[in-house]
PDB file of N, CA and C in Angstrom:
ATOM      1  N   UNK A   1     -58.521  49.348   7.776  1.00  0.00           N
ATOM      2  CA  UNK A   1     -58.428  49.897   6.445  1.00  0.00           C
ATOM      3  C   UNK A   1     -57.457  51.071   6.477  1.00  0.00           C
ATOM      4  N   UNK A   2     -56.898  51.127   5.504  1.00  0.00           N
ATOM      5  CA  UNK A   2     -55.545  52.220   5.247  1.00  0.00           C
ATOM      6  C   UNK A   2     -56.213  53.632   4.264  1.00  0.00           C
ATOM      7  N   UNK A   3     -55.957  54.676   5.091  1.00  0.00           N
ATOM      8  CA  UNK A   3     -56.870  55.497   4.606  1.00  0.00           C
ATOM      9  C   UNK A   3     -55.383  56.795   3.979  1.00  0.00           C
ATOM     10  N   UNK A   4     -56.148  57.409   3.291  1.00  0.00           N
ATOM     11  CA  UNK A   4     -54.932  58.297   2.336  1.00  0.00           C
ATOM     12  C   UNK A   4     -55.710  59.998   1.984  1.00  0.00           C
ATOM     13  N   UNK A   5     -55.320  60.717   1.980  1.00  0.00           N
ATOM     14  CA  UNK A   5     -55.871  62.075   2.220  1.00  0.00           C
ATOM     15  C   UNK A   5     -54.229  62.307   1.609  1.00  0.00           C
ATOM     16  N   UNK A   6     -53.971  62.720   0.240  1.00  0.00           N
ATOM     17  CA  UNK A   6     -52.409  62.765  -0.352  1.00  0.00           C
ATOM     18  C   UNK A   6     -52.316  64.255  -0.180  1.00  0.00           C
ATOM     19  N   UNK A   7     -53.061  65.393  -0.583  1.00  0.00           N
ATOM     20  CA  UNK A   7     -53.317  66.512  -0.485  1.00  0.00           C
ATOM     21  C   UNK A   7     -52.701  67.076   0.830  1.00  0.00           C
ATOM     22  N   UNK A   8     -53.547  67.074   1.766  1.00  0.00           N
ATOM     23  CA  UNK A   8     -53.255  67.679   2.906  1.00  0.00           C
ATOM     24  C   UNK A   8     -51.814  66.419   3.922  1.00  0.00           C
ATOM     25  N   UNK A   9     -51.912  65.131   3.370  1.00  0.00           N
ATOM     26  CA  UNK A   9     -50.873  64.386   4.386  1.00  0.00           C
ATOM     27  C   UNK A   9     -51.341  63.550   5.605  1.00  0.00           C
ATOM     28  N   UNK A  10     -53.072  64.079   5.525  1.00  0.00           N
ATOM     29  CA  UNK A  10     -53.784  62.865   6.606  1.00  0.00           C
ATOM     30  C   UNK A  10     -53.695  61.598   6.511  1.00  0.00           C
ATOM     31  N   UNK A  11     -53.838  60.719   7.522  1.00  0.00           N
ATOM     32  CA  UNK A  11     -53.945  59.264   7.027  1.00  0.00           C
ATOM     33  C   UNK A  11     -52.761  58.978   7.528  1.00  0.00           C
ATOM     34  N   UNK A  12     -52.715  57.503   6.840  1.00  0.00           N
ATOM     35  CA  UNK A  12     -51.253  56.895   7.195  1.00  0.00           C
ATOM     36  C   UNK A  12     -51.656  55.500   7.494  1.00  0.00           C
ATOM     37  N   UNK A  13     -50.568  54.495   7.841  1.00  0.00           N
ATOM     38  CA  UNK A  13     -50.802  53.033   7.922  1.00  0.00           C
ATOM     39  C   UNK A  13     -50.875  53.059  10.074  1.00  0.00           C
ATOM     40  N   UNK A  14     -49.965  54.195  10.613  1.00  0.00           N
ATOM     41  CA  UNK A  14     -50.585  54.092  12.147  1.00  0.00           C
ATOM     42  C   UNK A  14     -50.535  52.595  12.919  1.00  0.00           C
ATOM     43  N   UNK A  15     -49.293  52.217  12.140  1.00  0.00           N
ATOM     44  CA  UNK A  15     -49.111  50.817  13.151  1.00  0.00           C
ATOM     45  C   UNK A  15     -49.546  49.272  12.497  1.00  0.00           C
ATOM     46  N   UNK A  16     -50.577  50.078  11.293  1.00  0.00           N
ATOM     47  CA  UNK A  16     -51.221  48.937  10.653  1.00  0.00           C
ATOM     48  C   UNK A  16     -50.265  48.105   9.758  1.00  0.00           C
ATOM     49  N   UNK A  17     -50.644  46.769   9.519  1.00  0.00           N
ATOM     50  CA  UNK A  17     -49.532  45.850   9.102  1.00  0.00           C
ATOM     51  C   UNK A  17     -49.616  45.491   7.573  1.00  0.00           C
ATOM     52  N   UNK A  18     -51.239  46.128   6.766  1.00  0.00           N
ATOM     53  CA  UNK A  18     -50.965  45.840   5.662  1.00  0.00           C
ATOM     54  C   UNK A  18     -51.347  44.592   5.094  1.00  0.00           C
ATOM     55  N   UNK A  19     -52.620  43.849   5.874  1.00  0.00           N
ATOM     56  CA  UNK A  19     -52.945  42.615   5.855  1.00  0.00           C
ATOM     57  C   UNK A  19     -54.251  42.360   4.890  1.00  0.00           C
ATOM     58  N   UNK A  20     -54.495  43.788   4.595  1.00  0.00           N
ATOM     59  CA  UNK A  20     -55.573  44.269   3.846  1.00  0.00           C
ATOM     60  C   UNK A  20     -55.407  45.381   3.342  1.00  0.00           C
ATOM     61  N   UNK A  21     -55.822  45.259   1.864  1.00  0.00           N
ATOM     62  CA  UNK A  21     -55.696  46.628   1.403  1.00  0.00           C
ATOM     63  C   UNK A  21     -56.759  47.416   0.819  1.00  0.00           C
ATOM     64  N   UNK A  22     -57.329  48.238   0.518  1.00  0.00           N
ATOM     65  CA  UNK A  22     -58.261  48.643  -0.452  1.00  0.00           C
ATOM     66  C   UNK A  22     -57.797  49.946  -1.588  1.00  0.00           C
ATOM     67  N   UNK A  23     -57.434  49.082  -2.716  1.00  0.00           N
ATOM     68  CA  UNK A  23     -56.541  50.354  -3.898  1.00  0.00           C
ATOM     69  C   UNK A  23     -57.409  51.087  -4.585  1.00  0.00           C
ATOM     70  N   UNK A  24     -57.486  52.347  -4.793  1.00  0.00           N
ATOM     71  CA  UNK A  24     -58.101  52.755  -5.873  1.00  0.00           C
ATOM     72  C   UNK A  24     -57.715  53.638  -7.137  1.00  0.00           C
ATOM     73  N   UNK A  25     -57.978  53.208  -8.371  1.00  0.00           N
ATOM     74  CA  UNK A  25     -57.483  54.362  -9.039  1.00  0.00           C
ATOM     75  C   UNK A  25     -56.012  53.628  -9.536  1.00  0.00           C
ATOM     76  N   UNK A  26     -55.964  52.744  -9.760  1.00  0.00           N
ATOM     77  CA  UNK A  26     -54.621  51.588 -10.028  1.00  0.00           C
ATOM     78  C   UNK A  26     -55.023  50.588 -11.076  1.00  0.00           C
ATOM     79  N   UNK A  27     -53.811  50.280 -11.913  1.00  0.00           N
ATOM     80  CA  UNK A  27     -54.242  49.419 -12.766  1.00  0.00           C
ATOM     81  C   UNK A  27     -54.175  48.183 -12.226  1.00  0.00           C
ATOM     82  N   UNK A  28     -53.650  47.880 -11.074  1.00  0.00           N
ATOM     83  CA  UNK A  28     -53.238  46.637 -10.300  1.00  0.00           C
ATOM     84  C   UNK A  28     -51.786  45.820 -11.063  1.00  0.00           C
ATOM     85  N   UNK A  29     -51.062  46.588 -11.998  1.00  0.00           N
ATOM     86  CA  UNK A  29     -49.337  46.235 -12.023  1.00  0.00           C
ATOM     87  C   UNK A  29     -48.509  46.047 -11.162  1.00  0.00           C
ATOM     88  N   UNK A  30     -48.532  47.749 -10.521  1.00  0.00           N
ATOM     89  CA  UNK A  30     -47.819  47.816  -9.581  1.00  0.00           C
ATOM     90  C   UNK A  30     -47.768  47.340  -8.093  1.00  0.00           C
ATOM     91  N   UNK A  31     -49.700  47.397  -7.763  1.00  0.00           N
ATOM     92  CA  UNK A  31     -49.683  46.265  -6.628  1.00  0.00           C
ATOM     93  C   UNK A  31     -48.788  45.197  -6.412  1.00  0.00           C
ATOM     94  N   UNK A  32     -48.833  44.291  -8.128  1.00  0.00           N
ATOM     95  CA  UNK A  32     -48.826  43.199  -7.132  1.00  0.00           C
ATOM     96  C   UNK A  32     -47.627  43.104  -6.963  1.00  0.00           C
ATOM     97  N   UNK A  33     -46.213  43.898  -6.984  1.00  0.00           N
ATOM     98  CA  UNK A  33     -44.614  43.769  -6.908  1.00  0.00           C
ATOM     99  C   UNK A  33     -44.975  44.096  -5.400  1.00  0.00           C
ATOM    100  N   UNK A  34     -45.741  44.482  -4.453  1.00  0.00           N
ATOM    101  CA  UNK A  34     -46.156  44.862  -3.040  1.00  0.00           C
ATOM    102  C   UNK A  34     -46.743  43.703  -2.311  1.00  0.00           C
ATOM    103  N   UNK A  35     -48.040  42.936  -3.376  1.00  0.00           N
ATOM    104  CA  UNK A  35     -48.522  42.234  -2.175  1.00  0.00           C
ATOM    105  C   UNK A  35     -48.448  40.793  -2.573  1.00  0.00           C
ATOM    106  N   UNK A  36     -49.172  39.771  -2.182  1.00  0.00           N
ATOM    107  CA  UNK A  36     -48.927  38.683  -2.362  1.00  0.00           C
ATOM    108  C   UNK A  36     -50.179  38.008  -3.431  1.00  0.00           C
ATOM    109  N   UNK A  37     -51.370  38.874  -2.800  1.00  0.00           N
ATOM    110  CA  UNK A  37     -52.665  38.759  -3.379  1.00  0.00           C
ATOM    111  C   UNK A  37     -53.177  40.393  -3.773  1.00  0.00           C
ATOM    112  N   UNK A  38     -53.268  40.191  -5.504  1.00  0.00           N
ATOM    113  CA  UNK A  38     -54.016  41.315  -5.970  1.00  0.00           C
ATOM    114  C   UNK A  38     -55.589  41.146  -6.421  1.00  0.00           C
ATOM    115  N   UNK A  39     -57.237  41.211  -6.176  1.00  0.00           N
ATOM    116  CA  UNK A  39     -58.016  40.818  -6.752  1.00  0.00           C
ATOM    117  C   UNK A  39     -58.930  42.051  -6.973  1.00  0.00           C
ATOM    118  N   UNK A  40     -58.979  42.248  -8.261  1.00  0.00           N
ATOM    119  CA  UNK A  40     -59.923  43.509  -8.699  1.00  0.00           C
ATOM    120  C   UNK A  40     -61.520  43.328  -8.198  1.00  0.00           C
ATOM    121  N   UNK A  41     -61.623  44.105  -8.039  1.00  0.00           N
ATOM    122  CA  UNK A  41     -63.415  43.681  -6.741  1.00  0.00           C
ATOM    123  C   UNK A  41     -64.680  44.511  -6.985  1.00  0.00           C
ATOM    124  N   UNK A  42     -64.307  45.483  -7.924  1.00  0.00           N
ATOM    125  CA  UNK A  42     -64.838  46.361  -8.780  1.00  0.00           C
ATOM    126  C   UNK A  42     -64.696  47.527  -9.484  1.00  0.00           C
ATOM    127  N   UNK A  43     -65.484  48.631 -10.055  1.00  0.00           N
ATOM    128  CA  UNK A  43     -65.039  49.301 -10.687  1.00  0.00           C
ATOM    129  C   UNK A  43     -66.297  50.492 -10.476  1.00  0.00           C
ATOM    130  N   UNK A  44     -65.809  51.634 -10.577  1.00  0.00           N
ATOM    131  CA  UNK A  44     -66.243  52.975 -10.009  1.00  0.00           C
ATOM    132  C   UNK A  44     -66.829  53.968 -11.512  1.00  0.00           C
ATOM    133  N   UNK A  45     -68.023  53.810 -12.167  1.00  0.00           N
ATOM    134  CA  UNK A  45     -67.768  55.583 -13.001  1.00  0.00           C
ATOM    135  C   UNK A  45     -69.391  55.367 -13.364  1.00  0.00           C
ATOM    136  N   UNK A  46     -70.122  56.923 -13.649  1.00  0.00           N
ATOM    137  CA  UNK A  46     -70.860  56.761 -13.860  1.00  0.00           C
ATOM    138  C   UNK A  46     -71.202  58.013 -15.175  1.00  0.00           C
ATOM    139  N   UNK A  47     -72.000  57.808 -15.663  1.00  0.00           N
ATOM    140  CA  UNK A  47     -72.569  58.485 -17.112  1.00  0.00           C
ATOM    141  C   UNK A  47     -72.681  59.883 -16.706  1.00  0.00           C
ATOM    142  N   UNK A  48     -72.601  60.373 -15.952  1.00  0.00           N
ATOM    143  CA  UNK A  48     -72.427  62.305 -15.961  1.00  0.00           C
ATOM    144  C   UNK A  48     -71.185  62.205 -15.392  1.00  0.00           C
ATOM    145  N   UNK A  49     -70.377  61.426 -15.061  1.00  0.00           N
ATOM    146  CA  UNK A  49     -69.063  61.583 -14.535  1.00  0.00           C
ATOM    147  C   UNK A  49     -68.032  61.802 -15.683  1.00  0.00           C
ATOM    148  N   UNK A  50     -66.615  62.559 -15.122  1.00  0.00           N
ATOM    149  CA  UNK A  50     -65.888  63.089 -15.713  1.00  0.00           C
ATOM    150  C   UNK A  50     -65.272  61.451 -16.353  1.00  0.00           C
ATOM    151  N   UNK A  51     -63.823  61.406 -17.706  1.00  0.00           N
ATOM    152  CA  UNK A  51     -63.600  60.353 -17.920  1.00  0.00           C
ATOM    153  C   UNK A  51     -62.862  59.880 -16.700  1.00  0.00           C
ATOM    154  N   UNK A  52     -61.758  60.875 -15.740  1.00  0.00           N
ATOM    155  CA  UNK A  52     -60.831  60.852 -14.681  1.00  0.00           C
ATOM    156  C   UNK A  52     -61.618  60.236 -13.326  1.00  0.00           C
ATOM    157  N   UNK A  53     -62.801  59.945 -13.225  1.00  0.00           N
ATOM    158  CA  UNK A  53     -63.701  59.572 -12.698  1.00  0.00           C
ATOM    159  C   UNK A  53     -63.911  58.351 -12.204  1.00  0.00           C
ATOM    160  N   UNK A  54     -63.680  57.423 -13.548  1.00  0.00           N
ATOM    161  CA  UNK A  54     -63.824  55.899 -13.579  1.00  0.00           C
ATOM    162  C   UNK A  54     -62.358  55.088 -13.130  1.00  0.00           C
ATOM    163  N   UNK A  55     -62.401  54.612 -12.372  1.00  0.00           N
ATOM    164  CA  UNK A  55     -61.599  53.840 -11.725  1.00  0.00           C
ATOM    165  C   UNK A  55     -61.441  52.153 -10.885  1.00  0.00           C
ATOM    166  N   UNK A  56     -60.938  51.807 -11.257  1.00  0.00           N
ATOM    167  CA  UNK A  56     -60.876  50.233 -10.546  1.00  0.00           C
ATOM    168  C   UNK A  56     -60.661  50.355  -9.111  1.00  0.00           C
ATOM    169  N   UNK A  57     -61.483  48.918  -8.710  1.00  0.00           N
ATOM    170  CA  UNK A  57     -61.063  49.170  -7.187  1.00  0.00           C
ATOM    171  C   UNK A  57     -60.440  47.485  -7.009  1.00  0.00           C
ATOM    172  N   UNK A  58     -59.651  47.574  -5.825  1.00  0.00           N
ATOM    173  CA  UNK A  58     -58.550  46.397  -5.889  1.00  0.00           C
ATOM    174  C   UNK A  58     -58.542  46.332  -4.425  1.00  0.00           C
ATOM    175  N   UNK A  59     -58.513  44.952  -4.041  1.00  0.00           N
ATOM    176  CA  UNK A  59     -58.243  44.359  -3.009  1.00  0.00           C
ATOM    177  C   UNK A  59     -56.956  43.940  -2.806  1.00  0.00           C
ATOM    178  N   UNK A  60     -56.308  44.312  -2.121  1.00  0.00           N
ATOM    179  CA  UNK A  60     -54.532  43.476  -1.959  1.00  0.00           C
ATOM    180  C   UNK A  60     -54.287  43.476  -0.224  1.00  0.00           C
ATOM    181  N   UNK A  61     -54.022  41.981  -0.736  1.00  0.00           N
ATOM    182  CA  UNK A  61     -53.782  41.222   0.421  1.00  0.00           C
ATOM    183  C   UNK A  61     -52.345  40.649   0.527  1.00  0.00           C
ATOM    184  N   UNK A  62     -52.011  41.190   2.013  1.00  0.00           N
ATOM    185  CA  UNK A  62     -50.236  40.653   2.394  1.00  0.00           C
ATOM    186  C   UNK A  62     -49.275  41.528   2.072  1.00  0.00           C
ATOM    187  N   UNK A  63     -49.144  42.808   2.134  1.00  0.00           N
ATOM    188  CA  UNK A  63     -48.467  43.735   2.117  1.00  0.00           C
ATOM    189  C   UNK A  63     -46.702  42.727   1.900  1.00  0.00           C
ATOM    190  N   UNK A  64     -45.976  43.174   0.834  1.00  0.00           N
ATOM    191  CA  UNK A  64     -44.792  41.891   1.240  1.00  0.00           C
ATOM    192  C   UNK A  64     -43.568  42.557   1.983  1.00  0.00           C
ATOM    193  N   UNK A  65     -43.950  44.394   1.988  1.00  0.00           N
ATOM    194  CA  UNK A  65     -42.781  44.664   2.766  1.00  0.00           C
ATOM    195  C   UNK A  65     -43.168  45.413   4.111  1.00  0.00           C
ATOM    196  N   UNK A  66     -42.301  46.772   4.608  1.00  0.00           N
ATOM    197  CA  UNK A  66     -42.660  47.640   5.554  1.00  0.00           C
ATOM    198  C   UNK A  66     -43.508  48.840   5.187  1.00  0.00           C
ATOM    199  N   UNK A  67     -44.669  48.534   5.349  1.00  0.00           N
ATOM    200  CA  UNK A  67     -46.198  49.520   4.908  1.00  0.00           C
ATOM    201  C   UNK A  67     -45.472  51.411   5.858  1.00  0.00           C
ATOM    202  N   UNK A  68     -44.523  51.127   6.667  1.00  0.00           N
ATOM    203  CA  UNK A  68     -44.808  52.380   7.632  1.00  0.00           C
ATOM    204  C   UNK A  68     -43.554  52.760   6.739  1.00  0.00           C
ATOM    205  N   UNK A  69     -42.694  52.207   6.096  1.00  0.00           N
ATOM    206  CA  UNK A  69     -41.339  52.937   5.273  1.00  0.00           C
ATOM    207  C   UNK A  69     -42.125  52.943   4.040  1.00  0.00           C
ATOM    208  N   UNK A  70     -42.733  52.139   3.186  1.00  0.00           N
ATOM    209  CA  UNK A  70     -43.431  52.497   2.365  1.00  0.00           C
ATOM    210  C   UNK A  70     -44.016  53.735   1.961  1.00  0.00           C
ATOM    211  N   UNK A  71     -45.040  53.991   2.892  1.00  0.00           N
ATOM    212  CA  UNK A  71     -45.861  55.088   3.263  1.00  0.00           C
ATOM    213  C   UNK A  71     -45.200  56.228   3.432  1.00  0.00           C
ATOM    214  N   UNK A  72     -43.779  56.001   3.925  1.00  0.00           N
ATOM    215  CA  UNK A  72     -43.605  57.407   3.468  1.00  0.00           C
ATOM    216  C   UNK A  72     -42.877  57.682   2.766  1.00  0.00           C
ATOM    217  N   UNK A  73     -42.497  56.511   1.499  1.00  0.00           N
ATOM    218  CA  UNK A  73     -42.116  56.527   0.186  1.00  0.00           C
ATOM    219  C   UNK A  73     -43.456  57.468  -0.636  1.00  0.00           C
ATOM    220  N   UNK A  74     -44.317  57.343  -0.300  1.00  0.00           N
ATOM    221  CA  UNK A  74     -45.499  57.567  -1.210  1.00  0.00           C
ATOM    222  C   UNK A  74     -45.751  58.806  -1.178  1.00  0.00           C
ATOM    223  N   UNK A  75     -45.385  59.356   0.655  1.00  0.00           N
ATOM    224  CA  UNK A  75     -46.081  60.082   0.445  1.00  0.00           C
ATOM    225  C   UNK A  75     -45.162  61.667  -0.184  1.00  0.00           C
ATOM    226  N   UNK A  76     -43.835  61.245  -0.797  1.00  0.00           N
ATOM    227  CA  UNK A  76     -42.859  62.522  -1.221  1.00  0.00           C
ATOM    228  C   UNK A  76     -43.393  62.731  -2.822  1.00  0.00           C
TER     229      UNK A  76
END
């Protein structure tokens, strides 16, 4: 699993190939110009939560390019 800490810069793909993804917080558009397989898998918010709160969660499978040049497209 590809883990992301955007704040501080932790994380990273570390060799990983991108064969699995877990998105959050995405409408799943932009995924899928990335992967091959986008499938929404659930969805995150609850009734004392803020509206910024509620979010989709997305499975993407097959990364279609280089996750380690990617990644650090993302992370500027």
């Amino acid at each position: 699993m590809l883990t992301t800490i955007k704040a501080t810069g932790c994380g990273g793909p570390r060799g990983y190939d991108g064969s699995s993804v877990i998105v959050l917080g995405s409408d799943g558009t932009g995924d899928r110009e990335h992967f091959r397989s986008v499938q929404a898998v659930g969805h995150v918010e609850h009734p004392y939560s803020r509206r910024d709160e509620h979010f989709d969660i997305f499975l993407c499978r097959e990364f279609t390019g280089n996750l380690q040049r990617a990644w650090s497209e993302m992370k500027k």
